[in-house]
PDB file of N, CA and C in Angstrom:
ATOM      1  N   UNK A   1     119.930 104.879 106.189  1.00  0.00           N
ATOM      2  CA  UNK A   1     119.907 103.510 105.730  1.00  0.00           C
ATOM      3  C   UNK A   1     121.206 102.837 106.151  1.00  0.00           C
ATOM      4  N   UNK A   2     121.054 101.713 106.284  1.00  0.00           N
ATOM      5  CA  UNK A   2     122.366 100.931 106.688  1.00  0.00           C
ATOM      6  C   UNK A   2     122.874 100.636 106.151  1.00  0.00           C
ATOM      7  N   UNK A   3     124.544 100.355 106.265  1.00  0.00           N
ATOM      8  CA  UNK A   3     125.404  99.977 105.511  1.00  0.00           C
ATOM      9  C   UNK A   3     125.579  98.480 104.654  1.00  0.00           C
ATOM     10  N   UNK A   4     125.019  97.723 105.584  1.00  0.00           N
ATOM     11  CA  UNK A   4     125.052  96.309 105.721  1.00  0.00           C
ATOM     12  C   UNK A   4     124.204  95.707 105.015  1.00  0.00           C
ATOM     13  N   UNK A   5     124.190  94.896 103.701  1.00  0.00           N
ATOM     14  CA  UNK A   5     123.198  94.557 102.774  1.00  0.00           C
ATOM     15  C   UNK A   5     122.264  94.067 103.443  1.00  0.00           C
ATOM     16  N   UNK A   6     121.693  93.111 104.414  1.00  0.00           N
ATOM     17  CA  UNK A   6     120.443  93.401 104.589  1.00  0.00           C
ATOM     18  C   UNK A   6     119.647  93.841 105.417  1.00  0.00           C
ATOM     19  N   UNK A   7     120.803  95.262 105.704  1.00  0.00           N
ATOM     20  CA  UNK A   7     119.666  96.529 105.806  1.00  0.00           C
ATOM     21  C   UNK A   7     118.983  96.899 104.965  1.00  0.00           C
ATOM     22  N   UNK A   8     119.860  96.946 103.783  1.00  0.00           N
ATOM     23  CA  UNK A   8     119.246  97.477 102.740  1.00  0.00           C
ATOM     24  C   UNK A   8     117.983  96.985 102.408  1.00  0.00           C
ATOM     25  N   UNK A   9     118.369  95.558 102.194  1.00  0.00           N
ATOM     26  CA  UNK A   9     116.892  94.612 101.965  1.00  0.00           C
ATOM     27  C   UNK A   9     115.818  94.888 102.774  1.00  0.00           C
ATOM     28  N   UNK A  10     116.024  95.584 104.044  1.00  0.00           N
ATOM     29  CA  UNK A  10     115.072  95.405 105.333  1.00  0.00           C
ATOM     30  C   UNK A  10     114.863  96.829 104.510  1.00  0.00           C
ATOM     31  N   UNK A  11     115.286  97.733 104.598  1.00  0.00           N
ATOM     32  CA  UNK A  11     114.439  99.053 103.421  1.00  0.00           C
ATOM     33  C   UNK A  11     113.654  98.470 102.726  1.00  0.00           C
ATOM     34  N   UNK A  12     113.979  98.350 101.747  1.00  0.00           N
ATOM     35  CA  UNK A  12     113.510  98.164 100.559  1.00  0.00           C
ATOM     36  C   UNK A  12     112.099  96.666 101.009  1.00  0.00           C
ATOM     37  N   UNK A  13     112.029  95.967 101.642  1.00  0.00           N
ATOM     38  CA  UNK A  13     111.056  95.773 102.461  1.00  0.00           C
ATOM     39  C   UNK A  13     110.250  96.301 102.734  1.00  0.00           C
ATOM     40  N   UNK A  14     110.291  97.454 103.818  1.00  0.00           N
ATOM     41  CA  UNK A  14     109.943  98.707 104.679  1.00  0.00           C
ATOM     42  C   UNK A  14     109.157  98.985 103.396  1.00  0.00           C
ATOM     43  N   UNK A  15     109.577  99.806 102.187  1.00  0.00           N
ATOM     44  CA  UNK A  15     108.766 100.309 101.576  1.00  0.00           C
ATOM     45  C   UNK A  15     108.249  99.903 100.639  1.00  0.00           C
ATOM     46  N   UNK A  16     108.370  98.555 100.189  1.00  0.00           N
ATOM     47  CA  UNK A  16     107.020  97.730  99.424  1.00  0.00           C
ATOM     48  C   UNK A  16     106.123  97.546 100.576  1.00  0.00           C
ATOM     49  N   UNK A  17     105.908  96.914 102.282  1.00  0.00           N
ATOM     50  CA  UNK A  17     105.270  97.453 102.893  1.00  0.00           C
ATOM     51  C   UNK A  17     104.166  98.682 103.090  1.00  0.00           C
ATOM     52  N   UNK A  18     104.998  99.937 103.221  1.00  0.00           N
ATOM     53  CA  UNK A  18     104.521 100.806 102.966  1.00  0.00           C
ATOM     54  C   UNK A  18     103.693 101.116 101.814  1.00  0.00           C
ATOM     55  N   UNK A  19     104.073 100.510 100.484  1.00  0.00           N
ATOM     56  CA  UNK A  19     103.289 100.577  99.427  1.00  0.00           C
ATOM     57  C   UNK A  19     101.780 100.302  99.289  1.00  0.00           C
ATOM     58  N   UNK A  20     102.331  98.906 100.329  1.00  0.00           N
ATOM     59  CA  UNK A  20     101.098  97.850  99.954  1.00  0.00           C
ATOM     60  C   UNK A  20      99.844  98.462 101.137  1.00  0.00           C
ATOM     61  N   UNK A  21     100.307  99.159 102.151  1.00  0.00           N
ATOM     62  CA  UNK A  21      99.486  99.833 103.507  1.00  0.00           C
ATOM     63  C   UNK A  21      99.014 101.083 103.016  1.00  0.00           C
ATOM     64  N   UNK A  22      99.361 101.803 101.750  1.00  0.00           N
ATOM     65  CA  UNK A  22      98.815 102.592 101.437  1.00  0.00           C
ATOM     66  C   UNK A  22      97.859 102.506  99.946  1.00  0.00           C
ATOM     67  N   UNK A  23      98.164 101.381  99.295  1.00  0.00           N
ATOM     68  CA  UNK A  23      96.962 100.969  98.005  1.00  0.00           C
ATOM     69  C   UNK A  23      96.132 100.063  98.938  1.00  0.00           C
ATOM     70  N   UNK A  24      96.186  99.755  99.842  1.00  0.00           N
ATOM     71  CA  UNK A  24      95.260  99.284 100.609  1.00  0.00           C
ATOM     72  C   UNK A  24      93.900 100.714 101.291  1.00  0.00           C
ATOM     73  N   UNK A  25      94.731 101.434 101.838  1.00  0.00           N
ATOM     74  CA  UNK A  25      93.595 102.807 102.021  1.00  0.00           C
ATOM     75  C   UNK A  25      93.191 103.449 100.956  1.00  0.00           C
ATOM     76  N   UNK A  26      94.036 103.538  99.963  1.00  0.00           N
ATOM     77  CA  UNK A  26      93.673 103.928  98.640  1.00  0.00           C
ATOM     78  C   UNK A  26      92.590 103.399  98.374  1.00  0.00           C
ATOM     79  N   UNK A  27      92.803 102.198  98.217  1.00  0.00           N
ATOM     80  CA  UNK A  27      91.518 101.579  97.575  1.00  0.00           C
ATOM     81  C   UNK A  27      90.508 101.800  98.395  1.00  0.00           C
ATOM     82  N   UNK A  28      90.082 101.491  99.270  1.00  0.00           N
ATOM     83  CA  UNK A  28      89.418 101.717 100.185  1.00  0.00           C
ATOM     84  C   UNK A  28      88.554 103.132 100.016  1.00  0.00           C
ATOM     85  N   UNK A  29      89.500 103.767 100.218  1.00  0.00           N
ATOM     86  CA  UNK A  29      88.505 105.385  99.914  1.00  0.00           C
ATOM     87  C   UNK A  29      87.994 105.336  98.691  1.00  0.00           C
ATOM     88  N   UNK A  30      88.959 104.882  97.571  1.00  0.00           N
ATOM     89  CA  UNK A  30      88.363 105.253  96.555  1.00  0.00           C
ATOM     90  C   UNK A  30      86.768 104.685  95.806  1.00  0.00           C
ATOM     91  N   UNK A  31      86.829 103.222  96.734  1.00  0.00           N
ATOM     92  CA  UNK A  31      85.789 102.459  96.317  1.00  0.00           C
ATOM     93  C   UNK A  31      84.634 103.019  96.920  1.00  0.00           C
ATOM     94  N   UNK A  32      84.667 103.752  98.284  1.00  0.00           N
ATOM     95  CA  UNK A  32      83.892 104.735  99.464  1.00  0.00           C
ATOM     96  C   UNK A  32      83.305 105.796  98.389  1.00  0.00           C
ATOM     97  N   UNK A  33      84.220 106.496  97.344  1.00  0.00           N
ATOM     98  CA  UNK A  33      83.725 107.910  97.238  1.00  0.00           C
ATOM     99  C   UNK A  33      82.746 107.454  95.856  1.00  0.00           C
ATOM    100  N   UNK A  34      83.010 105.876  95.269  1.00  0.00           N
ATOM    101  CA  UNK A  34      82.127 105.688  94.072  1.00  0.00           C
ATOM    102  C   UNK A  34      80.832 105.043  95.040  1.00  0.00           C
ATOM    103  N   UNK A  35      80.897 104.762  95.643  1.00  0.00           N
ATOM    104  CA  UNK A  35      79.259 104.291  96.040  1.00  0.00           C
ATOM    105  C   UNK A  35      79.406 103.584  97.660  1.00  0.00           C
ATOM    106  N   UNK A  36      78.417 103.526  98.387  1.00  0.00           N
ATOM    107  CA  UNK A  36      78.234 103.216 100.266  1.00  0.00           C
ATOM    108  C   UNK A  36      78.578 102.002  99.876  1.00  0.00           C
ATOM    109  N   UNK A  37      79.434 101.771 100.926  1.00  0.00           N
ATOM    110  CA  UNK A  37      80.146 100.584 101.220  1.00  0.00           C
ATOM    111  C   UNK A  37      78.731  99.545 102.430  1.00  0.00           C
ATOM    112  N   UNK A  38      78.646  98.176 102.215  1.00  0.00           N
ATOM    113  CA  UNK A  38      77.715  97.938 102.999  1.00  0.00           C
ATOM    114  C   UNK A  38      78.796  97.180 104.689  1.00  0.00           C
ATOM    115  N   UNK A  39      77.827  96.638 105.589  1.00  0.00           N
ATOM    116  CA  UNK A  39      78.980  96.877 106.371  1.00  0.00           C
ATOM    117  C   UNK A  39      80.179  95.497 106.033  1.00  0.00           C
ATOM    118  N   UNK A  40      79.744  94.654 105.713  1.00  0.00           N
ATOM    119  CA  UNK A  40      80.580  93.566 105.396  1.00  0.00           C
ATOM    120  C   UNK A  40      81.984  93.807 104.289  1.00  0.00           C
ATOM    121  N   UNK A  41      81.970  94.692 103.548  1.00  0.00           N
ATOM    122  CA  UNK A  41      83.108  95.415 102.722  1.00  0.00           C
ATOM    123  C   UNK A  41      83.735  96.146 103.443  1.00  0.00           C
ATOM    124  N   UNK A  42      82.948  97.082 104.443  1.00  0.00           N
ATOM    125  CA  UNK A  42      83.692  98.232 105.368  1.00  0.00           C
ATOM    126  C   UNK A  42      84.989  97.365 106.406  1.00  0.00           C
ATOM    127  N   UNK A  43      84.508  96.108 106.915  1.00  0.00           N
ATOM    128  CA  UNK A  43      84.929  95.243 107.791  1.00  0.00           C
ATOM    129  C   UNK A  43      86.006  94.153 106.890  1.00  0.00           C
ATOM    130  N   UNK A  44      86.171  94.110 105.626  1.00  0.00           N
ATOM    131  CA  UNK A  44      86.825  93.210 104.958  1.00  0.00           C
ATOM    132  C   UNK A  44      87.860  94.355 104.772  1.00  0.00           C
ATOM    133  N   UNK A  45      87.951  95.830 104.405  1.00  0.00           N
ATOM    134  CA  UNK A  45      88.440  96.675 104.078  1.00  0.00           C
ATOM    135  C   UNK A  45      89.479  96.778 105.236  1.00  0.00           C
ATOM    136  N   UNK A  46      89.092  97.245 106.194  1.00  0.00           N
ATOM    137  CA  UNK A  46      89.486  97.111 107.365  1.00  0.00           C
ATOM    138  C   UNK A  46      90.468  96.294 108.182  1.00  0.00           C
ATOM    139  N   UNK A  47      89.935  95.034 107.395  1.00  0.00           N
ATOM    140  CA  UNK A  47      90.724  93.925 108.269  1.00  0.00           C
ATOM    141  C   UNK A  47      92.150  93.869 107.186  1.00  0.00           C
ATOM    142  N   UNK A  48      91.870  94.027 105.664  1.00  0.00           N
ATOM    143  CA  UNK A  48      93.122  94.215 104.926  1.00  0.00           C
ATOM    144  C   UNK A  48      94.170  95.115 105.263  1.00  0.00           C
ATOM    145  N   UNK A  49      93.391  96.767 105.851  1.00  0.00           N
ATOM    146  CA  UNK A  49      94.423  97.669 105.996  1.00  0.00           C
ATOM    147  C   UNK A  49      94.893  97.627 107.940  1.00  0.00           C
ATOM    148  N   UNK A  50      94.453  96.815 108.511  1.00  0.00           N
ATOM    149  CA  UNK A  50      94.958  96.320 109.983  1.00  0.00           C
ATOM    150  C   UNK A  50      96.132  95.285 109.857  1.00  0.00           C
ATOM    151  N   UNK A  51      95.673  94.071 108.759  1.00  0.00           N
ATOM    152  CA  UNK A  51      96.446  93.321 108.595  1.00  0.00           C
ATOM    153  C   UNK A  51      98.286  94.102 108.221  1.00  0.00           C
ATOM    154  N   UNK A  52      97.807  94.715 107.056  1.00  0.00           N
ATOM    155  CA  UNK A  52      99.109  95.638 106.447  1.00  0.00           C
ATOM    156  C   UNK A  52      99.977  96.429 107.353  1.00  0.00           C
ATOM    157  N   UNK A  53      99.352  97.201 108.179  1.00  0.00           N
ATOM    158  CA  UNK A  53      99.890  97.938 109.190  1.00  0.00           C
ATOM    159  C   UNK A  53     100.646  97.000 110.108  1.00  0.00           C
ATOM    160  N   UNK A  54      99.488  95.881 110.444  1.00  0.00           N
ATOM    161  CA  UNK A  54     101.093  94.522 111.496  1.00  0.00           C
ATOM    162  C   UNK A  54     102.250  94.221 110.971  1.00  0.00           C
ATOM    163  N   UNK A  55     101.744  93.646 109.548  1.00  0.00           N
ATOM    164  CA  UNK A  55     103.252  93.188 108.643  1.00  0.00           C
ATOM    165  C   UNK A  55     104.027  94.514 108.896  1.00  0.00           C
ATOM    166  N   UNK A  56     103.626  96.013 108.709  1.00  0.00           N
ATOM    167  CA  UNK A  56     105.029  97.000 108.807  1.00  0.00           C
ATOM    168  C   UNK A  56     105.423  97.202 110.131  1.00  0.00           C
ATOM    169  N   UNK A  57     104.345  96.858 111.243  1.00  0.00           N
ATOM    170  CA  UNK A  57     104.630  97.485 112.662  1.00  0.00           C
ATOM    171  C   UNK A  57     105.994  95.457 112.813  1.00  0.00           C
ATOM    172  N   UNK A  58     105.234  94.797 112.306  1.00  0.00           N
ATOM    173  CA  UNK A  58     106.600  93.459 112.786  1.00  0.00           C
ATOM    174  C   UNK A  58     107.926  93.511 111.906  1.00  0.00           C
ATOM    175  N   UNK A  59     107.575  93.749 110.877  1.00  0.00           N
ATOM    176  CA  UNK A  59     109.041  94.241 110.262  1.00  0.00           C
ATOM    177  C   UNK A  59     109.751  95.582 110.763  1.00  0.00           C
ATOM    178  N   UNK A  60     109.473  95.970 111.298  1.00  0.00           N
ATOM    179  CA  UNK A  60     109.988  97.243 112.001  1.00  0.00           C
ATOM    180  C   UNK A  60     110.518  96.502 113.289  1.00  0.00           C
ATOM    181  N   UNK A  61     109.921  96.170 113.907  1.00  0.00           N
ATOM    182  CA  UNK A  61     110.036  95.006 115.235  1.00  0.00           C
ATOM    183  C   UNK A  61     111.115  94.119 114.857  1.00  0.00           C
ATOM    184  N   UNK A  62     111.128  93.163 114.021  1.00  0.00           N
ATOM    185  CA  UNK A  62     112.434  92.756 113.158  1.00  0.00           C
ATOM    186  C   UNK A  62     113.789  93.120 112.957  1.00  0.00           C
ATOM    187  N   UNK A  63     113.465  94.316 112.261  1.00  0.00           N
ATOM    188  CA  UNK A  63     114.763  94.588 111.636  1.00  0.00           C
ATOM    189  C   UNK A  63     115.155  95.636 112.322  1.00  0.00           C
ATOM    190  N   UNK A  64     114.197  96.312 112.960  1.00  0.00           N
ATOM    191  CA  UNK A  64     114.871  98.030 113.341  1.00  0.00           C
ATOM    192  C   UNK A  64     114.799  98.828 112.126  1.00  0.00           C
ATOM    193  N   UNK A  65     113.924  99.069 110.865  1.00  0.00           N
ATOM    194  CA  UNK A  65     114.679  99.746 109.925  1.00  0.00           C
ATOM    195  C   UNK A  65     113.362 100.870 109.616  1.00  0.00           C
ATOM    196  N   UNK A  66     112.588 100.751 110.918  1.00  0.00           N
ATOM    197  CA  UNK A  66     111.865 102.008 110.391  1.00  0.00           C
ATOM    198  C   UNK A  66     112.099 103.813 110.293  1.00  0.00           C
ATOM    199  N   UNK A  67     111.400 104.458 109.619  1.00  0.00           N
ATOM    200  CA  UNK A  67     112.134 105.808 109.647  1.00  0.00           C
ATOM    201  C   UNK A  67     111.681 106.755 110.565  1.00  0.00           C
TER     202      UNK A  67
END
């Protein structure tokens, strides 16, 4: 981690990011294993956890502060 406060911030970024890219698949499966997804949920699902992954792949692009 960097020395420089907003590295820090660019962390701590990084992993509410990360948070949010993984209750995004979370959910996702979990809503999968209670009952078939039809395809219009599969594709809304999808486009949430694509979206999430850009925001961390451009903040990474940004700041430099991935691990």
């Amino acid at each position: 981690m960097r020395g420089h406060s907003s590295g820090v911030l660019s962390c701590l970024e990084r992993e509410r990011l990360e948070e949010e890219l993984s209750e995004v698949r979370d959910r996702g499966r979990n809503v999968s294993r209670l009952r078939h997804l039809t395809r219009p949920e599969r594709m809304v699902l999808e486009e949430r956890e694509q979206a999430a992954r850009m925001r961390l792949r451009d903040h990474d692009a940004e700041h430099g502060c991935q691990r």
